[in-house]
Protein backbone atom coordinates (compact mmCIF):
# COMPACT_ATOMS: atom_id res chain seq x y z
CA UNK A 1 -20.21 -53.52 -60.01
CA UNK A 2 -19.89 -50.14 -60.00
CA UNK A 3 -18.55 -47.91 -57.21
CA UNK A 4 -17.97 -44.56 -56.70
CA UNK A 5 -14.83 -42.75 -55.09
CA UNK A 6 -15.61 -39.73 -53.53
CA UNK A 7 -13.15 -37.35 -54.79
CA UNK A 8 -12.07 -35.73 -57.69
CA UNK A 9 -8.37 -36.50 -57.27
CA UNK A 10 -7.62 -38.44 -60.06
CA UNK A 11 -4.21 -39.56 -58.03
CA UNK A 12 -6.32 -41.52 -55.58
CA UNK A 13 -8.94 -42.81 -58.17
CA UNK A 14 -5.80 -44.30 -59.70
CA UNK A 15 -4.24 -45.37 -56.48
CA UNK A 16 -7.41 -47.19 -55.55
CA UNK A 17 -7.58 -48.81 -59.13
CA UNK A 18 -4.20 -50.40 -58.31
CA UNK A 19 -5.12 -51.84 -55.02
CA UNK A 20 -8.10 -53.39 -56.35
CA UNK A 21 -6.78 -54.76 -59.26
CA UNK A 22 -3.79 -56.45 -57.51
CA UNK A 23 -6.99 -57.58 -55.00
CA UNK A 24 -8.36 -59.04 -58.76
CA UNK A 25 -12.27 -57.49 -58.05
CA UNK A 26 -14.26 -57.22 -60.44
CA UNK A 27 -15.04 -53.81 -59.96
CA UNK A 28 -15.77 -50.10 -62.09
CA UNK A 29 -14.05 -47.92 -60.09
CA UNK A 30 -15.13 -44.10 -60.82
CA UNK A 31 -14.35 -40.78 -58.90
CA UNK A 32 -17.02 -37.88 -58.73
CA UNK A 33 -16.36 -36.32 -61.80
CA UNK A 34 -18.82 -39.10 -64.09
CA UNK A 35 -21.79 -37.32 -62.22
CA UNK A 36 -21.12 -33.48 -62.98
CA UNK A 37 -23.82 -32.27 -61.32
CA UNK A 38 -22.94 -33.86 -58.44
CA UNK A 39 -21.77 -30.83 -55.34
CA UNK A 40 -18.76 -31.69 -53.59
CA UNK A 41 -19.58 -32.29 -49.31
CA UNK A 42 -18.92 -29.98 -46.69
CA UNK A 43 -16.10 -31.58 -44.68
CA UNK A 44 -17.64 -30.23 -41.24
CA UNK A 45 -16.70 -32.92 -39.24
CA UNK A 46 -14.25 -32.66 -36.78
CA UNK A 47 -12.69 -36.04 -37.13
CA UNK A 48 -10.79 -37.82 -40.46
CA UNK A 49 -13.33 -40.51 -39.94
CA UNK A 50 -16.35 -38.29 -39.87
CA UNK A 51 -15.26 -36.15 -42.51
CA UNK A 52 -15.28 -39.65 -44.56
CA UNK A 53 -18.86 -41.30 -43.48
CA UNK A 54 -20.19 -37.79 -44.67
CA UNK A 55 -18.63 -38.25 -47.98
CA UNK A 56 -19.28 -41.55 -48.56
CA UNK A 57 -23.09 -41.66 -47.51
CA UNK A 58 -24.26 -38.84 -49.28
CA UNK A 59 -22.18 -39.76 -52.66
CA UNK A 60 -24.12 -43.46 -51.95
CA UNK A 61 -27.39 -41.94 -51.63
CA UNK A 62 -26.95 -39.49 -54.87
CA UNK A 63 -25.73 -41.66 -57.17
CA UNK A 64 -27.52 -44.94 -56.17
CA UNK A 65 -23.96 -46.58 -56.20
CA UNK A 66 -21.97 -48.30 -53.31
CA UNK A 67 -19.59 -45.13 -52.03
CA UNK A 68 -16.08 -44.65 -51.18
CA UNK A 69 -14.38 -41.79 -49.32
CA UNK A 70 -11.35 -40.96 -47.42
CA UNK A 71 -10.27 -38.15 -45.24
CA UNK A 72 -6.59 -38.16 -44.67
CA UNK A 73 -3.95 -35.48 -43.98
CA UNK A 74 -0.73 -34.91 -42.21
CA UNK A 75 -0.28 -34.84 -38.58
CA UNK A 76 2.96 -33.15 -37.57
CA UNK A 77 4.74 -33.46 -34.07
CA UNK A 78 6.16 -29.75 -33.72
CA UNK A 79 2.45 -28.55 -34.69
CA UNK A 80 0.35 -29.60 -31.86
CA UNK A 81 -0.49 -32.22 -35.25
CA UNK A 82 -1.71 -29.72 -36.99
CA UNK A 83 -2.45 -29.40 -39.75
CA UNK A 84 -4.42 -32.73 -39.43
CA UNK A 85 -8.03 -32.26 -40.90
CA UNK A 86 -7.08 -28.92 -42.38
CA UNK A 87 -4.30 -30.39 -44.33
CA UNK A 88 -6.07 -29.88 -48.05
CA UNK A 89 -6.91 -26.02 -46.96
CA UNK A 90 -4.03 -25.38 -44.57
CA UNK A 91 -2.63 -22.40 -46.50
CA UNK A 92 -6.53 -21.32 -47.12
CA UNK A 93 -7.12 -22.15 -50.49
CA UNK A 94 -8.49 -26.12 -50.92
CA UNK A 95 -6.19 -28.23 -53.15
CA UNK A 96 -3.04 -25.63 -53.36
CA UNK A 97 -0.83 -28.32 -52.61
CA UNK A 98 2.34 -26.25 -52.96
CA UNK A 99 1.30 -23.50 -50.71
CA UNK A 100 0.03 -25.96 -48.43
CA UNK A 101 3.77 -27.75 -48.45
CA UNK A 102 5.61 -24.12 -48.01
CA UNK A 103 3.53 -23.06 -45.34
CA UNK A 104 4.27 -26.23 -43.36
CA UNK A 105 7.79 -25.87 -44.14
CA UNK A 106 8.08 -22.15 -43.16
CA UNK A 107 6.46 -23.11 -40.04
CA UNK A 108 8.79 -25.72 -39.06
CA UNK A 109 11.73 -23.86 -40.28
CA UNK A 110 13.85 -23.28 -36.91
CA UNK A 111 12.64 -26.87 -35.66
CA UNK A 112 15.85 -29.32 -35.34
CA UNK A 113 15.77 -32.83 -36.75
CA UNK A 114 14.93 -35.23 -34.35
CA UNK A 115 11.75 -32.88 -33.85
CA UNK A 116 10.41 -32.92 -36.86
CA UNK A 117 8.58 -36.52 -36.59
CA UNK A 118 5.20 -36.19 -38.62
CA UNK A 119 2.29 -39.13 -39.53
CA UNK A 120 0.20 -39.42 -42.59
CA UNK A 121 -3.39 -40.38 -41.29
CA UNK A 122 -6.29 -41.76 -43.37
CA UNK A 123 -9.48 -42.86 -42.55
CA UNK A 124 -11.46 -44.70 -45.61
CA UNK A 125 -15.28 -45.39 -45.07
CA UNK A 126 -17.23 -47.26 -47.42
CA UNK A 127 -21.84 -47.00 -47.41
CA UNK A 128 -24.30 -48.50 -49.40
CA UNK A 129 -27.32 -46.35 -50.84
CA UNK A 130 -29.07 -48.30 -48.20
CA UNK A 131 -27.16 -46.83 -45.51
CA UNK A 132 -25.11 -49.03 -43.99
CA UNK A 133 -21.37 -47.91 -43.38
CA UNK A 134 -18.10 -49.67 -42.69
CA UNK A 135 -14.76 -47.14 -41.49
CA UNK A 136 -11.27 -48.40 -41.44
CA UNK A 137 -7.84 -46.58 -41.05
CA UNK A 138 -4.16 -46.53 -41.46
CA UNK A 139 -1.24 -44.50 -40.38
CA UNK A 140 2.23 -44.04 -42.37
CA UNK A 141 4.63 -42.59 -39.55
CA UNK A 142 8.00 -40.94 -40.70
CA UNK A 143 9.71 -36.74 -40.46
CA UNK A 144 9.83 -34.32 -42.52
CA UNK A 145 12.71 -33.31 -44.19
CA UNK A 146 13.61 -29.16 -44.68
CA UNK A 147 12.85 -29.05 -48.69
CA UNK A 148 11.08 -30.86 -51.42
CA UNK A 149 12.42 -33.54 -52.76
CA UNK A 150 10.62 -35.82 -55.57
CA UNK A 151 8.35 -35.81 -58.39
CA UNK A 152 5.85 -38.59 -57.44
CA UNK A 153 3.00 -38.59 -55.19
CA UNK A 154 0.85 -35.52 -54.64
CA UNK A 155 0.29 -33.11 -51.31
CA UNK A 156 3.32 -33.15 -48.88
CA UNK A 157 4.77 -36.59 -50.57
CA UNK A 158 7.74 -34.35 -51.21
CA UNK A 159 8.76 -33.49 -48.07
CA UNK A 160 7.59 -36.77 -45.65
CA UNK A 161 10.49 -39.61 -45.24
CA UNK A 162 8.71 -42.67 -43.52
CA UNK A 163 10.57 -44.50 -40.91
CA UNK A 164 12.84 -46.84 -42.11
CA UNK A 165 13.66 -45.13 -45.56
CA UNK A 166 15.58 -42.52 -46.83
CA UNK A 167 13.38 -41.82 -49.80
CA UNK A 168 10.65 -38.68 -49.67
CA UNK A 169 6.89 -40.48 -50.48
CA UNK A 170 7.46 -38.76 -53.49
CA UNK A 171 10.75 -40.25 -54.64
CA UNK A 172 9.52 -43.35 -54.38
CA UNK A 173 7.63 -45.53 -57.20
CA UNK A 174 3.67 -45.35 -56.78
CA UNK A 175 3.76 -49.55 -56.19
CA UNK A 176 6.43 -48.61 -53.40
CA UNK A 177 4.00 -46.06 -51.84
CA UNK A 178 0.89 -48.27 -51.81
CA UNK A 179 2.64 -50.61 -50.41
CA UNK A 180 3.14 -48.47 -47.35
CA UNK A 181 0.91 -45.24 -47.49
CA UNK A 182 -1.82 -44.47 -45.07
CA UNK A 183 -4.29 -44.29 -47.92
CA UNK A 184 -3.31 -47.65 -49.53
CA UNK A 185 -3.13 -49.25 -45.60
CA UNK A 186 -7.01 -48.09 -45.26
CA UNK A 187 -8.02 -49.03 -48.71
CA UNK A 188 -6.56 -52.31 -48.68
CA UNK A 189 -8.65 -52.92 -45.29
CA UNK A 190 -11.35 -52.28 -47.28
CA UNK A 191 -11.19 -55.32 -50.19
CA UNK A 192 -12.74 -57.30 -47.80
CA UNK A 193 -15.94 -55.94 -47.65
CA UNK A 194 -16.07 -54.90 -51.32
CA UNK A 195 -15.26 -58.54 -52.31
CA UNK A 196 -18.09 -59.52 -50.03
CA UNK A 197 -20.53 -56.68 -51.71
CA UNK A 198 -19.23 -58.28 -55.29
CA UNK A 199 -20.27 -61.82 -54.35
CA UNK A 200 -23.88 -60.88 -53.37
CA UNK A 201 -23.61 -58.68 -56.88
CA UNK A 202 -24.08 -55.02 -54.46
CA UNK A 203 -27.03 -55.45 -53.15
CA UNK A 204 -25.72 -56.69 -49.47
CA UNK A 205 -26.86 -53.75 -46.89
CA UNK A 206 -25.12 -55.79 -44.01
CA UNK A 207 -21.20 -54.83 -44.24
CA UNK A 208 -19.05 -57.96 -43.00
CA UNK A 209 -17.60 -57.64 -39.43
CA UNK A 210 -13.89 -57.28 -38.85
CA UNK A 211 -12.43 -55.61 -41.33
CA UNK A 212 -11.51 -52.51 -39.30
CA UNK A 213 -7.49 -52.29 -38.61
């Protein structure tokens, strides 16, 4: 079966491809760029979950393929949790992850410590070209630390330590981070309803109930 991840991030395509293989489905897991033509979504929503049912439905109803897509960012304490759904654009270009991390940084500069608690958010919402719609969500809680530190990972990995470790998200292995990470949290809640769509071979346009953390 076929489905389609939203995005064009080949860091979460291959993040995804992990958790569903260690999940052994039988699934072809693709990001945006196999349909070229295909415009990226206007992320107007004001929520991490909206911003990922809007994804998700219209990528479902353009491509004719069940749909994946996530809206995630970082939520930080000193910031009012800013920059939240802004976190891809925060510095005002979309993607600039390294202007995105120094701005956050600069902004944080004079604030001590044991203030600088921060959360990784994600909300993951899976539709059918039907319509129907499933949204789960996880949260990776930690600080941020006052420069970059690691090579892994992608976005502000470099500078978030989550509780309990003394390793940035990027200095750890990528097995390490799914294990923990927001992202792999809400994709994992997901299996469930894309072993179920497996087993009636995608055609199913009732998700299962409680698979929502």
């Amino acid at each position: 079966m076929k489905v389609v991840l939203a995005t064009r991030n080949q860091h979460k395509v291959a993040e995804l491809r992990r958790i569903l293989a260690s999940a052994h489905l039988d699934v072809e897991l693709v990001g945006t760029d196999e349909f070229p033509d295909l415009p990226d979504v206007p992320e107007t929503g004001s929520t991490f979950a909206a911003n990922a049912l809007l994804k998700a439905h219209d990528v479902a109803r353009r491509t004719g393929c069940i749909a994946i897509a996530d809206d995630s960012g970082l939520c930080v304490d000193a910031l009012n949790g800013m920059p939240g759904i802004l976190s891809a654009r925060w510095a005002g270009s979309h993607g600039d992850d390294a202007a995105n991390l120094a701005l956050v940084l600069a902004q944080i500069a004079d604030v001590p410590p044991q203030r600088r608690g921060a959360a990784f958010h994600c909300a993951a919402a899976v539709a059918t070209p039907e319509g129907d719609e499933r949204v789960v969500e996880g949260v990776l809680a930690g600080s941020l630390t006052e420069a970059p530190r690691g090579e892994n990972g992608f976005g502000y990995d470099p500078i978030f330590v989550p509780t309990g470790y003394v390793l940035t998200t990027a200095e750890l292995t990528p097995q390490e981070k799914d294990a923990i990470s927001h992202r792999g949290q809400a994709f994992r809640a997901l299996v469930p309803v894309l072993r179920d769509l497996c087993a009636e071979g995608g055609t199913r346009t009732r998700m299962p109930e409680g698979t929502a953390s």
